[in-house]
PDB file of N, CA and C in Angstrom:
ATOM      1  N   UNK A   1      -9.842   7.852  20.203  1.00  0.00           N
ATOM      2  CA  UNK A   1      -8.686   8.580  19.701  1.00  0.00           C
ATOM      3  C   UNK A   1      -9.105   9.357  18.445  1.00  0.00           C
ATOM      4  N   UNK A   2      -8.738  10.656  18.442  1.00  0.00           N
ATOM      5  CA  UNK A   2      -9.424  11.698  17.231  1.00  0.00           C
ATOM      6  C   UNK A   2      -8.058  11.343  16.160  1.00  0.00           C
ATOM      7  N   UNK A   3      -8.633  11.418  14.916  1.00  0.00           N
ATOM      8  CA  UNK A   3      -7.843  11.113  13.626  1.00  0.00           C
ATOM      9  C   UNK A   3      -7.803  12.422  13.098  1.00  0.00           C
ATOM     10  N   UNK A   4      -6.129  12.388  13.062  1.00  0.00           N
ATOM     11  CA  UNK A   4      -5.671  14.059  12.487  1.00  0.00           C
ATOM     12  C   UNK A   4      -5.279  13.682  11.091  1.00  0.00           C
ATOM     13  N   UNK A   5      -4.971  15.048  10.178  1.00  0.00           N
ATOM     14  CA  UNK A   5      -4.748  14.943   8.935  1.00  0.00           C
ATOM     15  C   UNK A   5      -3.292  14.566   8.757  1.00  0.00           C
ATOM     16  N   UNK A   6      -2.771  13.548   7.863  1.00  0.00           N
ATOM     17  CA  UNK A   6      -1.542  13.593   7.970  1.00  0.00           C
ATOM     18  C   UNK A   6      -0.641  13.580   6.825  1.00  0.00           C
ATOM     19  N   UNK A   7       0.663  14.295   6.493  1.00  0.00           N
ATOM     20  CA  UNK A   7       1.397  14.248   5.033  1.00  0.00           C
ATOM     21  C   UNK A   7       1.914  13.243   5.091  1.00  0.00           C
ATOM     22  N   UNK A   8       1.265  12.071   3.976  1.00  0.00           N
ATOM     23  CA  UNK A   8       2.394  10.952   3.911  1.00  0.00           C
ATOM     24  C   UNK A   8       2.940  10.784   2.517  1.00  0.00           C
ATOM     25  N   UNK A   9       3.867   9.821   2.389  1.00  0.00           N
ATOM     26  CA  UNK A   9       4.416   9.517   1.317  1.00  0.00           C
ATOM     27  C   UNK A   9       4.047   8.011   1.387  1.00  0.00           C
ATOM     28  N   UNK A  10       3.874   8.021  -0.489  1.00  0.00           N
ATOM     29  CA  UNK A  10       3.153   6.489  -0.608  1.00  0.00           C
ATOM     30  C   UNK A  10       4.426   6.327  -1.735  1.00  0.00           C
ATOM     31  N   UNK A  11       4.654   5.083  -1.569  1.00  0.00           N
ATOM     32  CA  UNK A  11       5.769   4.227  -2.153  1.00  0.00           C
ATOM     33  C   UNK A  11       5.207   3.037  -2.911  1.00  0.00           C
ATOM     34  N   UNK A  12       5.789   2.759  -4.208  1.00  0.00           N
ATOM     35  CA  UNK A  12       5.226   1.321  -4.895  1.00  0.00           C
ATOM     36  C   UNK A  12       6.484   0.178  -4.440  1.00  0.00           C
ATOM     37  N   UNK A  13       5.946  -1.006  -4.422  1.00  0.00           N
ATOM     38  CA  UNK A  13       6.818  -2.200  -4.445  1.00  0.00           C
ATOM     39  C   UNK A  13       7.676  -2.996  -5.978  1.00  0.00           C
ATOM     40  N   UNK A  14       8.396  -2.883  -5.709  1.00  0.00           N
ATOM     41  CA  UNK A  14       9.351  -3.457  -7.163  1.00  0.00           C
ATOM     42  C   UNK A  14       8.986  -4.524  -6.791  1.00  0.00           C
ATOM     43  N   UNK A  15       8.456  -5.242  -6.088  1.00  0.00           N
ATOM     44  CA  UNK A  15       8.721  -6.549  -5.443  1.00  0.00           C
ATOM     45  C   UNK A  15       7.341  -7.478  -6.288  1.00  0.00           C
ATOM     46  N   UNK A  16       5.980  -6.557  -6.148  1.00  0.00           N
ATOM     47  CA  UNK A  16       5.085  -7.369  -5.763  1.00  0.00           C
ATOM     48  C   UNK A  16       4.014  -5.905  -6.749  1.00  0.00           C
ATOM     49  N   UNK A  17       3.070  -5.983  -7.831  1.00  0.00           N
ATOM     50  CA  UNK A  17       2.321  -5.421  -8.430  1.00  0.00           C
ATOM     51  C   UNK A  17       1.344  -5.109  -7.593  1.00  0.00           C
ATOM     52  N   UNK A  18       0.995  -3.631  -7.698  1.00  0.00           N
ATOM     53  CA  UNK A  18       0.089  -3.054  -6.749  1.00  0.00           C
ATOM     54  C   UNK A  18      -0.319  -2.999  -5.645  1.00  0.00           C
ATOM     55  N   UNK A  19       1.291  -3.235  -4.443  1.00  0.00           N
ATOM     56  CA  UNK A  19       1.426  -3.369  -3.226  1.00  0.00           C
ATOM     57  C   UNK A  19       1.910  -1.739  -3.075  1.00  0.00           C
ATOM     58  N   UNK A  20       1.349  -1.176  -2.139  1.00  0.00           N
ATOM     59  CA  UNK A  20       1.763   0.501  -1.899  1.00  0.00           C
ATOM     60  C   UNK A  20       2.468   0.591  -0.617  1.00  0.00           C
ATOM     61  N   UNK A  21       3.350   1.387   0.449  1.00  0.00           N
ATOM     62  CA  UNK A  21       3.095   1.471   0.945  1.00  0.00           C
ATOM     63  C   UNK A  21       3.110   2.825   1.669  1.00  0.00           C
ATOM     64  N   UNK A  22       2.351   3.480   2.496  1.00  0.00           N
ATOM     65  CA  UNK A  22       1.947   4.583   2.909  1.00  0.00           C
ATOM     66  C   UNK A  22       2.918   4.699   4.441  1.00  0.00           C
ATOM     67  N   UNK A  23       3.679   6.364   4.324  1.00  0.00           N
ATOM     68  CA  UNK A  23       4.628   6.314   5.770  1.00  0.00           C
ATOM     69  C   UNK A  23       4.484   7.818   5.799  1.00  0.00           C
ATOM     70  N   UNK A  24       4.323   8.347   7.292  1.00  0.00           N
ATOM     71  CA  UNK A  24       4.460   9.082   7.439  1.00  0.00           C
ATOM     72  C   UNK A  24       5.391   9.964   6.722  1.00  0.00           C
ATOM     73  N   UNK A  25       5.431  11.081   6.378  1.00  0.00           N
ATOM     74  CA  UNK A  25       6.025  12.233   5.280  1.00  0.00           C
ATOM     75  C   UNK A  25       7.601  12.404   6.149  1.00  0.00           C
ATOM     76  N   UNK A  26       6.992  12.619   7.517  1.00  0.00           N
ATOM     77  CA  UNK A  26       7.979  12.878   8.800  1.00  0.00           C
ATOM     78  C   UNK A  26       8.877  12.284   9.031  1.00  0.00           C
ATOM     79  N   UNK A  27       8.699  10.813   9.061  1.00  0.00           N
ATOM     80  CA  UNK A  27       9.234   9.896   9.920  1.00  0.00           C
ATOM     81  C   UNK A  27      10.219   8.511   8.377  1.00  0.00           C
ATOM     82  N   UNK A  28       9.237   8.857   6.880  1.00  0.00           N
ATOM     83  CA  UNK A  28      10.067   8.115   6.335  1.00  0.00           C
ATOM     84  C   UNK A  28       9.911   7.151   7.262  1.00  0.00           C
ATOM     85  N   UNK A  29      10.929   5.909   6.731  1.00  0.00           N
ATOM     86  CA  UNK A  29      10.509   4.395   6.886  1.00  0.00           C
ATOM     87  C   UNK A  29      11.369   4.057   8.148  1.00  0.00           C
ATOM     88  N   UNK A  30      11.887   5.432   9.257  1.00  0.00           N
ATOM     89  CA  UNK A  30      12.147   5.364  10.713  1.00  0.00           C
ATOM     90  C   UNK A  30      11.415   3.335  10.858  1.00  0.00           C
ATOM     91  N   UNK A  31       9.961   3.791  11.226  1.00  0.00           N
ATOM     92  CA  UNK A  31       9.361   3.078  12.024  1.00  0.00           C
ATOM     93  C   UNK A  31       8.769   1.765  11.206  1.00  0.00           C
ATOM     94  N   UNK A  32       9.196   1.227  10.020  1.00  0.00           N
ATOM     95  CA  UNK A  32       8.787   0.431   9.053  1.00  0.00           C
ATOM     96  C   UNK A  32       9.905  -0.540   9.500  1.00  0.00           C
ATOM     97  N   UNK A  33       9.036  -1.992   9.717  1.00  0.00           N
ATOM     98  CA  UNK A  33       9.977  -2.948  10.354  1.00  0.00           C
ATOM     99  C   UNK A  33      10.833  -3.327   9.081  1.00  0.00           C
ATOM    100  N   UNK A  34      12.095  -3.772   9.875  1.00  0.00           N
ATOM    101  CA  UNK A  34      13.200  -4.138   8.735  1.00  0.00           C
ATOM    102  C   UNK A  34      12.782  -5.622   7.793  1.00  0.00           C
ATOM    103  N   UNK A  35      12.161  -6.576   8.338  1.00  0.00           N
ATOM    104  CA  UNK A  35      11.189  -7.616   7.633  1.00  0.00           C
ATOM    105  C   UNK A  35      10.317  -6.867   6.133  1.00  0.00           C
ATOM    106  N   UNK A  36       9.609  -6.197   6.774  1.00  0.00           N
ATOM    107  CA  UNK A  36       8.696  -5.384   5.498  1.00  0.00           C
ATOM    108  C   UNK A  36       9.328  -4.770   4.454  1.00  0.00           C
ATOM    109  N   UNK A  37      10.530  -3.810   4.870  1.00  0.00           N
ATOM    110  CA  UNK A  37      11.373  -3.720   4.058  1.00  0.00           C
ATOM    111  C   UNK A  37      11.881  -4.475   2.959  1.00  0.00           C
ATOM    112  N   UNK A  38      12.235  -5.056   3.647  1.00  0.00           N
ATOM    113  CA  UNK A  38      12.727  -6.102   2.739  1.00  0.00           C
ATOM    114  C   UNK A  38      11.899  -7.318   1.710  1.00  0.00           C
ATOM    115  N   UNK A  39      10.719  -7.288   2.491  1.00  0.00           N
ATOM    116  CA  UNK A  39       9.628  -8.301   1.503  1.00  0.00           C
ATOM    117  C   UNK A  39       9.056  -6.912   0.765  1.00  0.00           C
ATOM    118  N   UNK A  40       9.264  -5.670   0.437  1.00  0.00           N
ATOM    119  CA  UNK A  40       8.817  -4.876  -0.079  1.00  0.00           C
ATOM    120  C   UNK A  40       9.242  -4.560  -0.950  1.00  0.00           C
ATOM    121  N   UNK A  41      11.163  -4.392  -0.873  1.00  0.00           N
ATOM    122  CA  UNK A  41      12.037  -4.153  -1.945  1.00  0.00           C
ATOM    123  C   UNK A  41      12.265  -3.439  -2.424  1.00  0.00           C
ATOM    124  N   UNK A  42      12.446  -2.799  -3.280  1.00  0.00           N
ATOM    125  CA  UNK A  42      12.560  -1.128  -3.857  1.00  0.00           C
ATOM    126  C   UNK A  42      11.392  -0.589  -3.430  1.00  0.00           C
ATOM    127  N   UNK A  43      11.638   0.423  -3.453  1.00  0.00           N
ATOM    128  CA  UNK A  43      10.541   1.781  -2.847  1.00  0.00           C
ATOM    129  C   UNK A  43      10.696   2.506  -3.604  1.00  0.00           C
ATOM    130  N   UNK A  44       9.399   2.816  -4.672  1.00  0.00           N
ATOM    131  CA  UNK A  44       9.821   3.737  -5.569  1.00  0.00           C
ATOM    132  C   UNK A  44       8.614   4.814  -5.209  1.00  0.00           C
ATOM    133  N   UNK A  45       9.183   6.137  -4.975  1.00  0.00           N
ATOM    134  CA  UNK A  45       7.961   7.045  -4.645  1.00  0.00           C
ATOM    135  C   UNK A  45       6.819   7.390  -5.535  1.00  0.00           C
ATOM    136  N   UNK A  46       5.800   7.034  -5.348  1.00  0.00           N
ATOM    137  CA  UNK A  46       4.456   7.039  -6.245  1.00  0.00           C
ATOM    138  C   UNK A  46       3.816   8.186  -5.876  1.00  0.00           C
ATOM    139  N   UNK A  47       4.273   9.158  -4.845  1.00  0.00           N
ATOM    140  CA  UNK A  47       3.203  10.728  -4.560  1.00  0.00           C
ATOM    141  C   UNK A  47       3.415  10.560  -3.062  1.00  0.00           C
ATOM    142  N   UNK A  48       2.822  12.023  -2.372  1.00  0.00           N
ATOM    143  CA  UNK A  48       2.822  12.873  -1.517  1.00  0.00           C
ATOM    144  C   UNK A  48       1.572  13.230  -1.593  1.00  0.00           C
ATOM    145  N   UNK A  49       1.035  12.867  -0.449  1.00  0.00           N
ATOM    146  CA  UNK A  49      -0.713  13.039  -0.122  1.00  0.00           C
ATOM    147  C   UNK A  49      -0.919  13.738   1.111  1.00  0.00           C
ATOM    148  N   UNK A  50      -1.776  14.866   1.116  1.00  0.00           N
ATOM    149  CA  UNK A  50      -1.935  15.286   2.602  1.00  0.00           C
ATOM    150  C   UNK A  50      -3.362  14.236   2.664  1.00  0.00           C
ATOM    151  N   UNK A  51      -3.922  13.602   3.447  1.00  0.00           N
ATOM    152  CA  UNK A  51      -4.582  12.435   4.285  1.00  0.00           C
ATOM    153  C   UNK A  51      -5.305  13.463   5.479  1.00  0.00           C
ATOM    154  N   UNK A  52      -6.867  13.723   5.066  1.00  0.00           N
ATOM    155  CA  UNK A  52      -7.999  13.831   5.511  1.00  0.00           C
ATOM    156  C   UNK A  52      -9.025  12.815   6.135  1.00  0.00           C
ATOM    157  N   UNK A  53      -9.589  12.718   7.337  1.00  0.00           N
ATOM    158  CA  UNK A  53     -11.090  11.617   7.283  1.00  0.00           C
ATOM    159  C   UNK A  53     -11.782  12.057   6.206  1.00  0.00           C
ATOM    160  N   UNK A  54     -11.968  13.669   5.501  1.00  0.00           N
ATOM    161  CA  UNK A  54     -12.728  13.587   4.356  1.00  0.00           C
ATOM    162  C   UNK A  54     -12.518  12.748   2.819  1.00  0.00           C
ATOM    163  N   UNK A  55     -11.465  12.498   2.868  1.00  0.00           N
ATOM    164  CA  UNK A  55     -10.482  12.268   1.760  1.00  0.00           C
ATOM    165  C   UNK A  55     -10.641  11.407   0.803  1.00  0.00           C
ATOM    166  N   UNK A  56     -10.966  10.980  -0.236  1.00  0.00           N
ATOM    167  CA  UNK A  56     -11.118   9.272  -0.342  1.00  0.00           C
ATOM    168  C   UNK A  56     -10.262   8.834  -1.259  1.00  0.00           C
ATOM    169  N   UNK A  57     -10.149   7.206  -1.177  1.00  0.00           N
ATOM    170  CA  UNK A  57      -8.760   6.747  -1.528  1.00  0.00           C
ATOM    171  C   UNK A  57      -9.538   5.489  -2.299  1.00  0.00           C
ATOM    172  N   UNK A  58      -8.956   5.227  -3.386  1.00  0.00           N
ATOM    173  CA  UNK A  58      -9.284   4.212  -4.546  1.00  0.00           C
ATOM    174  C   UNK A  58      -9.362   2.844  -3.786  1.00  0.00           C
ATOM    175  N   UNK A  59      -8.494   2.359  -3.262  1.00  0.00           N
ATOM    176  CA  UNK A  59      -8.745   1.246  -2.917  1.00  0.00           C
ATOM    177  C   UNK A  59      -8.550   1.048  -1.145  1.00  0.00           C
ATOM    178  N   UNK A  60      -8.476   2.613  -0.438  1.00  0.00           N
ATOM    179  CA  UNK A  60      -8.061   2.152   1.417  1.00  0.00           C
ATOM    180  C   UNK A  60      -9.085   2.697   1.679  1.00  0.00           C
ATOM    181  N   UNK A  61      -9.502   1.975   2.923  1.00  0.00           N
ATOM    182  CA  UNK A  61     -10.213   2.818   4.068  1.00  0.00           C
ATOM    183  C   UNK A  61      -9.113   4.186   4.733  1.00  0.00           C
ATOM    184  N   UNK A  62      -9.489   5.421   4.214  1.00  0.00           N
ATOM    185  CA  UNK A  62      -8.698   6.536   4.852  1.00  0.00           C
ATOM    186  C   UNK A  62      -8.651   6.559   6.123  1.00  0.00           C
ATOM    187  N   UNK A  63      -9.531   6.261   7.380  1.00  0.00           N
ATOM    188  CA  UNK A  63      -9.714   5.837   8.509  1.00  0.00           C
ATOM    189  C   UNK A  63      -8.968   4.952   9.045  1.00  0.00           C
ATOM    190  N   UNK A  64      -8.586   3.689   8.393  1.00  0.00           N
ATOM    191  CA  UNK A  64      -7.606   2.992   8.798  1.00  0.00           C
ATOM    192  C   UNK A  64      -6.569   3.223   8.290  1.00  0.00           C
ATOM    193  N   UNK A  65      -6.686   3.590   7.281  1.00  0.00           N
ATOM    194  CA  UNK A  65      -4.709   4.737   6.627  1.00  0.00           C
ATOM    195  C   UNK A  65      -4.258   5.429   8.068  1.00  0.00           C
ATOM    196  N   UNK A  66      -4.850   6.434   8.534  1.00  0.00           N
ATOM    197  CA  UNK A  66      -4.921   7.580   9.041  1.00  0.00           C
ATOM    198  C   UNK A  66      -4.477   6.516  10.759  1.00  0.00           C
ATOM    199  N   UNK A  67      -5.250   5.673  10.964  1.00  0.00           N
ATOM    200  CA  UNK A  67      -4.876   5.477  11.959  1.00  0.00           C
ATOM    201  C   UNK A  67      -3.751   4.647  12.305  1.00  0.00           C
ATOM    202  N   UNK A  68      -3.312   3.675  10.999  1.00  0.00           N
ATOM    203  CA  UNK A  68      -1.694   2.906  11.254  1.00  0.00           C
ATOM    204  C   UNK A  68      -1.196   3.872  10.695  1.00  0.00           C
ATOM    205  N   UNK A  69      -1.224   5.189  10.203  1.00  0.00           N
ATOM    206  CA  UNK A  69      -0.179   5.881  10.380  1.00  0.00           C
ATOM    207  C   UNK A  69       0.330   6.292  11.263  1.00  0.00           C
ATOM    208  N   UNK A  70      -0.700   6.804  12.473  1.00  0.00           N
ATOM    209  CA  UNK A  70      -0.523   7.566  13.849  1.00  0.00           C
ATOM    210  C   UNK A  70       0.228   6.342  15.346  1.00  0.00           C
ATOM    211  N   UNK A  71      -0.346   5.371  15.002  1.00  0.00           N
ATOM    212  CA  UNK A  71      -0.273   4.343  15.641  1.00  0.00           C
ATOM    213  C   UNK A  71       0.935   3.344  15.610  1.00  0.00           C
ATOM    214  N   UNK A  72       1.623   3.043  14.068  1.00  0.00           N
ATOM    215  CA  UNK A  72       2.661   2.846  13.593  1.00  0.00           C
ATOM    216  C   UNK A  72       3.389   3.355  12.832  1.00  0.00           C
ATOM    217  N   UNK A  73       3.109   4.216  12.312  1.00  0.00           N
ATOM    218  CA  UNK A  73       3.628   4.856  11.092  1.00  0.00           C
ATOM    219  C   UNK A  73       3.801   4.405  10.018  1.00  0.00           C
ATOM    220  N   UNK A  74       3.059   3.675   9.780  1.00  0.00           N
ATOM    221  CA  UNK A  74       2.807   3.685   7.920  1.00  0.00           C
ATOM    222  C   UNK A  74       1.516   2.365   8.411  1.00  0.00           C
ATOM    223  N   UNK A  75       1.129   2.300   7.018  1.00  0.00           N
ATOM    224  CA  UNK A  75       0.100   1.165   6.358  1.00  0.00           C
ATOM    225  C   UNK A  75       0.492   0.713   5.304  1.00  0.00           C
ATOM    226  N   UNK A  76       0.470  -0.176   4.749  1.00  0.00           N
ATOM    227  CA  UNK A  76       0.517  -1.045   3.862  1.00  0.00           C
ATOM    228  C   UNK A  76      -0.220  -1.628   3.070  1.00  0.00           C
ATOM    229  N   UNK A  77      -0.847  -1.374   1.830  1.00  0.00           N
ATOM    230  CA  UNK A  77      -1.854  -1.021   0.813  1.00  0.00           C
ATOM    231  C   UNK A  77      -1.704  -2.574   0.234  1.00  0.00           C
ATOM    232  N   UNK A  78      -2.534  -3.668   0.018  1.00  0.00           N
ATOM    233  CA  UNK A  78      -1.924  -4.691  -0.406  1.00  0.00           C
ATOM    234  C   UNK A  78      -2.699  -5.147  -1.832  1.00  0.00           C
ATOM    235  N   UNK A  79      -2.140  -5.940  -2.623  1.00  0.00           N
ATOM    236  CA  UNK A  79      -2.865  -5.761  -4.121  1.00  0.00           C
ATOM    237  C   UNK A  79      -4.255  -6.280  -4.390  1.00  0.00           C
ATOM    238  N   UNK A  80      -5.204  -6.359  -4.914  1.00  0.00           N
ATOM    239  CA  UNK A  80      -6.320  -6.661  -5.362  1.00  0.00           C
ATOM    240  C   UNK A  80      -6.458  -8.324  -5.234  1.00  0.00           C
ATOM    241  N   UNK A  81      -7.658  -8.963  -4.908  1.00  0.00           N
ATOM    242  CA  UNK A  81      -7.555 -10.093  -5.102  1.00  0.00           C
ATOM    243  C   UNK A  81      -8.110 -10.387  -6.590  1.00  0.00           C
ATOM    244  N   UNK A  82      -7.346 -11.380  -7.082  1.00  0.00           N
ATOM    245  CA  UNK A  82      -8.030 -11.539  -8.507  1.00  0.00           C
ATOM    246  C   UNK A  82      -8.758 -12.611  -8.565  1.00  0.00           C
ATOM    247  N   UNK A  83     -10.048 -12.723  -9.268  1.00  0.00           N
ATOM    248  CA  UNK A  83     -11.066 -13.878  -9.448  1.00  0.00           C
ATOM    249  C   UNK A  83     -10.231 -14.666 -10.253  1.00  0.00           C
ATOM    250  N   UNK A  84     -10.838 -15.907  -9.557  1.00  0.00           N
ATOM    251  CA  UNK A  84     -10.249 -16.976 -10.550  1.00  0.00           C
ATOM    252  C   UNK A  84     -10.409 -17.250 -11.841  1.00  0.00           C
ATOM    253  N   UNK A  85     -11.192 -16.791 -12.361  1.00  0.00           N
ATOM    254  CA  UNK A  85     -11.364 -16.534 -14.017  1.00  0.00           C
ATOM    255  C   UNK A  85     -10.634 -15.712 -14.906  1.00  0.00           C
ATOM    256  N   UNK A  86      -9.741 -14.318 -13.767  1.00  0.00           N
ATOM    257  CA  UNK A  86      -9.275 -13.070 -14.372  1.00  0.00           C
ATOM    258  C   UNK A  86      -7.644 -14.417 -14.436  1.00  0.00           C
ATOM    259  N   UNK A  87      -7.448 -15.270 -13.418  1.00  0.00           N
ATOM    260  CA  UNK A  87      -5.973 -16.075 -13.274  1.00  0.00           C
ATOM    261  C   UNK A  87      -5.960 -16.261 -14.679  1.00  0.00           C
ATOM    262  N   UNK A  88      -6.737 -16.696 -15.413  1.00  0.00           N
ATOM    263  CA  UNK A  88      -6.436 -17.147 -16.811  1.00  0.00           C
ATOM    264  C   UNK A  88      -5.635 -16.608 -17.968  1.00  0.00           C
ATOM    265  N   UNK A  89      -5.651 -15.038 -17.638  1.00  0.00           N
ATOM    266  CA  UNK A  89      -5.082 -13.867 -18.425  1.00  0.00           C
ATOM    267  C   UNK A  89      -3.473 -14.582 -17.953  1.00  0.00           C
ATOM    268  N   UNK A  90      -2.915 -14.840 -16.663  1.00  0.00           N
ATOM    269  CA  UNK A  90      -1.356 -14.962 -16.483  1.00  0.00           C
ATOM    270  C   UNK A  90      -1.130 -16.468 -16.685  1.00  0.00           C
ATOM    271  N   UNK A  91      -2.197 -17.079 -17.612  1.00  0.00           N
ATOM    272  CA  UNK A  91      -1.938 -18.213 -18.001  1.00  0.00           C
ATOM    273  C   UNK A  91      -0.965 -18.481 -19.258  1.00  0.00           C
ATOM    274  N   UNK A  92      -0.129 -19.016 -19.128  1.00  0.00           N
ATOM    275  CA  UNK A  92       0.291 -20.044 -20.822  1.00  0.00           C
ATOM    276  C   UNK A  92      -1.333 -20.591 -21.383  1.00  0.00           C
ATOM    277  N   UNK A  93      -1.098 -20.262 -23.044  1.00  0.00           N
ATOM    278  CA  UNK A  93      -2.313 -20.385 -23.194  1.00  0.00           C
ATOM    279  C   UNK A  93      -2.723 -21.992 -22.791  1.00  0.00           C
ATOM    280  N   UNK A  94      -1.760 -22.763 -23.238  1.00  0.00           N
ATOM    281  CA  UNK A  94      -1.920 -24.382 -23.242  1.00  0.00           C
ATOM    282  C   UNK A  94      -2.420 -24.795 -21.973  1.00  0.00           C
ATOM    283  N   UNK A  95      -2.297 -23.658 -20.859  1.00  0.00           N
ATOM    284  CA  UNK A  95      -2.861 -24.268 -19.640  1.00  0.00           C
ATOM    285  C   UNK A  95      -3.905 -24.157 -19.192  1.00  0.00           C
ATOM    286  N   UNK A  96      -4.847 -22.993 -20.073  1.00  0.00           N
ATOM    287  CA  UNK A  96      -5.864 -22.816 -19.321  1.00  0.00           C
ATOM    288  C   UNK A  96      -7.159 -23.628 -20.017  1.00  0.00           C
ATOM    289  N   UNK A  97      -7.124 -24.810 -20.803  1.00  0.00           N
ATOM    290  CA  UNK A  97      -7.780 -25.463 -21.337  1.00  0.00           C
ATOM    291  C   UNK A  97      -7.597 -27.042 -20.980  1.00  0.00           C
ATOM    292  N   UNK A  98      -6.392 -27.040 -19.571  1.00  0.00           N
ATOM    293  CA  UNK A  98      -6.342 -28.530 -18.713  1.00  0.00           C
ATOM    294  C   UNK A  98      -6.943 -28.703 -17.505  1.00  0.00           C
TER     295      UNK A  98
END
């Protein structure tokens, strides 16, 4: 299956820090299951991207952007895993010395 360029709109989560999610420009969250929605929560628009295979993206494979867009219509960008050493920063200090 050939991967076309596509205008999407990428949305942040009120819900959940540095969860994105990417939907067709067209179709808006038509085809975004009502579950996701809702574990997603506010949708606040973060930009309008036209989406190339040349393209590159900070933290997605554009290739697999490109193709749950075509395939489902949107992707879902999910947050960073953090090392267990960085956990310490969302520590109370008193805890990270038990």
């Amino acid at each position: 299956m050939s991967v076309k360029p596509e205008i999407c709109s990428i949305y942040k989560s009120s819900k959940r820090d540095e969860m994105y999610l990417y939907v067709r420009k067209a179709d808006g969250f038509q085809r975004v299951p009502e579950a996701l929605v809702e574990m997603f929560g506010k949708a606040t628009l973060f930009g309008t991207l036209l989406l190339t295979p040349e393209k590159k993206l900070a933290r997605a494979d554009v290739a697999l952007v490109l193709a749950d867009l075509q395939e489902k219509g949107f992707y879902l960008q999910m947050p960073p895993q953090r090392e267990n050493y960085m956990l310490d920063l969302f520590r109370p200090d008193e805890s990270k010395y038990q």
